[in-house]
Protein backbone atom coordinates (compact mmCIF):
# COMPACT_ATOMS: atom_id res chain seq x y z
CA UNK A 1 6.08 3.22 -5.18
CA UNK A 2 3.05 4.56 -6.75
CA UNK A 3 2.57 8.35 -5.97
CA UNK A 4 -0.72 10.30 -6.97
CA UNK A 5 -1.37 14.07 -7.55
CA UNK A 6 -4.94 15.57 -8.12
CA UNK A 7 -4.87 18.94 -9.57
CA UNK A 8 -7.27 21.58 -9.92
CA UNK A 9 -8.68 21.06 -13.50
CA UNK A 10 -9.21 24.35 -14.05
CA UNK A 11 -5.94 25.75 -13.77
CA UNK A 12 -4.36 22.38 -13.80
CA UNK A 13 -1.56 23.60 -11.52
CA UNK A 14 -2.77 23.67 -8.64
CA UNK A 15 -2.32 20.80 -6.37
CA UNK A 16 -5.36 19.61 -4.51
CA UNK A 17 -4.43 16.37 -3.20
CA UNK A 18 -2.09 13.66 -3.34
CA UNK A 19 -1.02 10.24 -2.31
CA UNK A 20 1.57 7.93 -1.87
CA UNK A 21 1.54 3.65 -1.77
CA UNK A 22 4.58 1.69 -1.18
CA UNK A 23 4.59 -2.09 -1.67
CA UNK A 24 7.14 -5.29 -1.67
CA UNK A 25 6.28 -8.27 -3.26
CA UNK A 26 1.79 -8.74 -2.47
CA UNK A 27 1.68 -6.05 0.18
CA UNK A 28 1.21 -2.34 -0.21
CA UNK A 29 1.30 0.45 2.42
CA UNK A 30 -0.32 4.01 2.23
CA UNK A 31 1.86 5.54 3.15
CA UNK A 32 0.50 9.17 3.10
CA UNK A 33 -2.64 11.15 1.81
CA UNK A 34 -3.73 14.80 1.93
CA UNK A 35 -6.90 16.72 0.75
CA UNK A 36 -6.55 20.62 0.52
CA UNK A 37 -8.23 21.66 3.31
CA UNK A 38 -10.68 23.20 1.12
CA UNK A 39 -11.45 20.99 -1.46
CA UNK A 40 -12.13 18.23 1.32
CA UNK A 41 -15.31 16.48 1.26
CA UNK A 42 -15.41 16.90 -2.58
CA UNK A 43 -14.49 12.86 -3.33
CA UNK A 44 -10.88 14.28 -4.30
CA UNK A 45 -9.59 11.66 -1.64
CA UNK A 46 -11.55 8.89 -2.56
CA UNK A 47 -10.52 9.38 -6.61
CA UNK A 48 -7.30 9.49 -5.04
CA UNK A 49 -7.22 5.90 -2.93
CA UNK A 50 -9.34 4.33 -6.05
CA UNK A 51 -6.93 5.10 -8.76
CA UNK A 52 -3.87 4.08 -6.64
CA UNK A 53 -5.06 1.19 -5.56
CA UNK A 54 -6.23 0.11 -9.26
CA UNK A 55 -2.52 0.79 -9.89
CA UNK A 56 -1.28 -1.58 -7.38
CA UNK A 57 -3.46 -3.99 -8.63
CA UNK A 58 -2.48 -3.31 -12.20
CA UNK A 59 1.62 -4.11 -11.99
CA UNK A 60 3.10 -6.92 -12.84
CA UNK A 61 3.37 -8.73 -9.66
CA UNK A 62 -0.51 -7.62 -8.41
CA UNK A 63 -0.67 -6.25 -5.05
CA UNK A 64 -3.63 -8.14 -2.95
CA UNK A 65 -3.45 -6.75 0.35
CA UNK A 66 -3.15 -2.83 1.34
CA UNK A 67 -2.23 -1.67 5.14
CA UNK A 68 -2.63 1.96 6.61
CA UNK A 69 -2.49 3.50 9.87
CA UNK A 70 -5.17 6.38 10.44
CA UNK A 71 -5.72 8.24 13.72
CA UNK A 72 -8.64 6.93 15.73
CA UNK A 73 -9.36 10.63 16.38
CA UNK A 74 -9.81 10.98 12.83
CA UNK A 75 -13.38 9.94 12.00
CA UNK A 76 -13.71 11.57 8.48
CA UNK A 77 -10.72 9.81 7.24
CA UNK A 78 -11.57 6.50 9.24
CA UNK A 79 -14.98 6.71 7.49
CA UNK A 80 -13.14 7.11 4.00
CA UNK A 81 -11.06 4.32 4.32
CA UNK A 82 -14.14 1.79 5.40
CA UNK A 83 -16.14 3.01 2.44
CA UNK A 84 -13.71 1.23 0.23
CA UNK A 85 -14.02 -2.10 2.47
CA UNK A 86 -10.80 -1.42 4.81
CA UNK A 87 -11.16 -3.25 8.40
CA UNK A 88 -9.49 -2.47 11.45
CA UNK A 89 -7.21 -5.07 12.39
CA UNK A 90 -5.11 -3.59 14.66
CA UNK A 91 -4.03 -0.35 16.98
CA UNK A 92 -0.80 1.30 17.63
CA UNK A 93 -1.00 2.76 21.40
CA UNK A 94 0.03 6.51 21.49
CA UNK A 95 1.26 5.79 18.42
CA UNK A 96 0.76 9.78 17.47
CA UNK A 97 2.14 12.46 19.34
CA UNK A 98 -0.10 14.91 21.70
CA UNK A 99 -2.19 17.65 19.32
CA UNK A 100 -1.60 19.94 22.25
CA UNK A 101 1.13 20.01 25.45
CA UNK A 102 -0.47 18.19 28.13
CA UNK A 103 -3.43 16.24 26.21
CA UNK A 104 -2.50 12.35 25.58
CA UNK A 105 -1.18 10.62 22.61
CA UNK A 106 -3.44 8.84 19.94
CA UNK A 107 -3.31 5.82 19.09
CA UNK A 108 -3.22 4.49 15.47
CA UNK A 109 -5.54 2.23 13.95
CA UNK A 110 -4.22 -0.17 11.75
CA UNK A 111 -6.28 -1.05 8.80
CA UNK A 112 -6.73 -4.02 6.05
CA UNK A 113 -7.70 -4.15 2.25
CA UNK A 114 -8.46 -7.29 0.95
CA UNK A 115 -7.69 -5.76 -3.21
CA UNK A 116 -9.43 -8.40 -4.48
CA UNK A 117 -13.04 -7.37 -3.29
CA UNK A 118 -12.34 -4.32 -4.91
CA UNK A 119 -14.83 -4.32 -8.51
């Protein structure tokens, strides 16, 4: 398991992110990530997914491959993900529960990292 905490570097207590890979064998999962709602859209996230995935890639037995599942009503973190080369390659149907009584479920969009494109 690799888990990841960015913290505010002026106090360097506070937490403003974090994340959390697991993997088996050549396969990793992200499992989670969250951005202080506002420090978002500061590249926290993307420091984030960049140094655990250079982690994964780092351990003994490299990882190659790295799966997540993001909301497809979640453009900003759909948009993160593909700027460091993931691909959808699948969908979960109503995989996520209704936001609000009475609206439908979202489905989850199941995404690929090929690690070794990564520079």
């Amino acid at each position: 398991m690799v888990c990841l905490v960015a913290r505010d570097p002026l106090d360097g207590f506070t937490v403003q992110g974090l994340c959390v890979f697991q993997h088996a064998a050549q396969e990793a999962e992200l499992l989670m990530i969250a951005v202080d709602p506002m420090r978002r859209r500061q590249g926290i996230g993307l420091q984030l997914l960049k140094a655990g995935l250079a982690r994964l890639q780092a351990q003994a037995q490299a990882v190659s491959t790295c799966f997540l599942e993001v909301a497809e009503s979640n453009p900003a973190a759909r948009g993160l993900y593909q700027t460091l080369g993931f691909a959808d390659v699948g969908r979960r149907k109503a995989y996520y529960p209704p936001a609000t009584p009475g609206s439908p479920a979202d489905d989850a969009i199941i995404m690929r990292l090929d690690l070794s494109t990564l520079c």
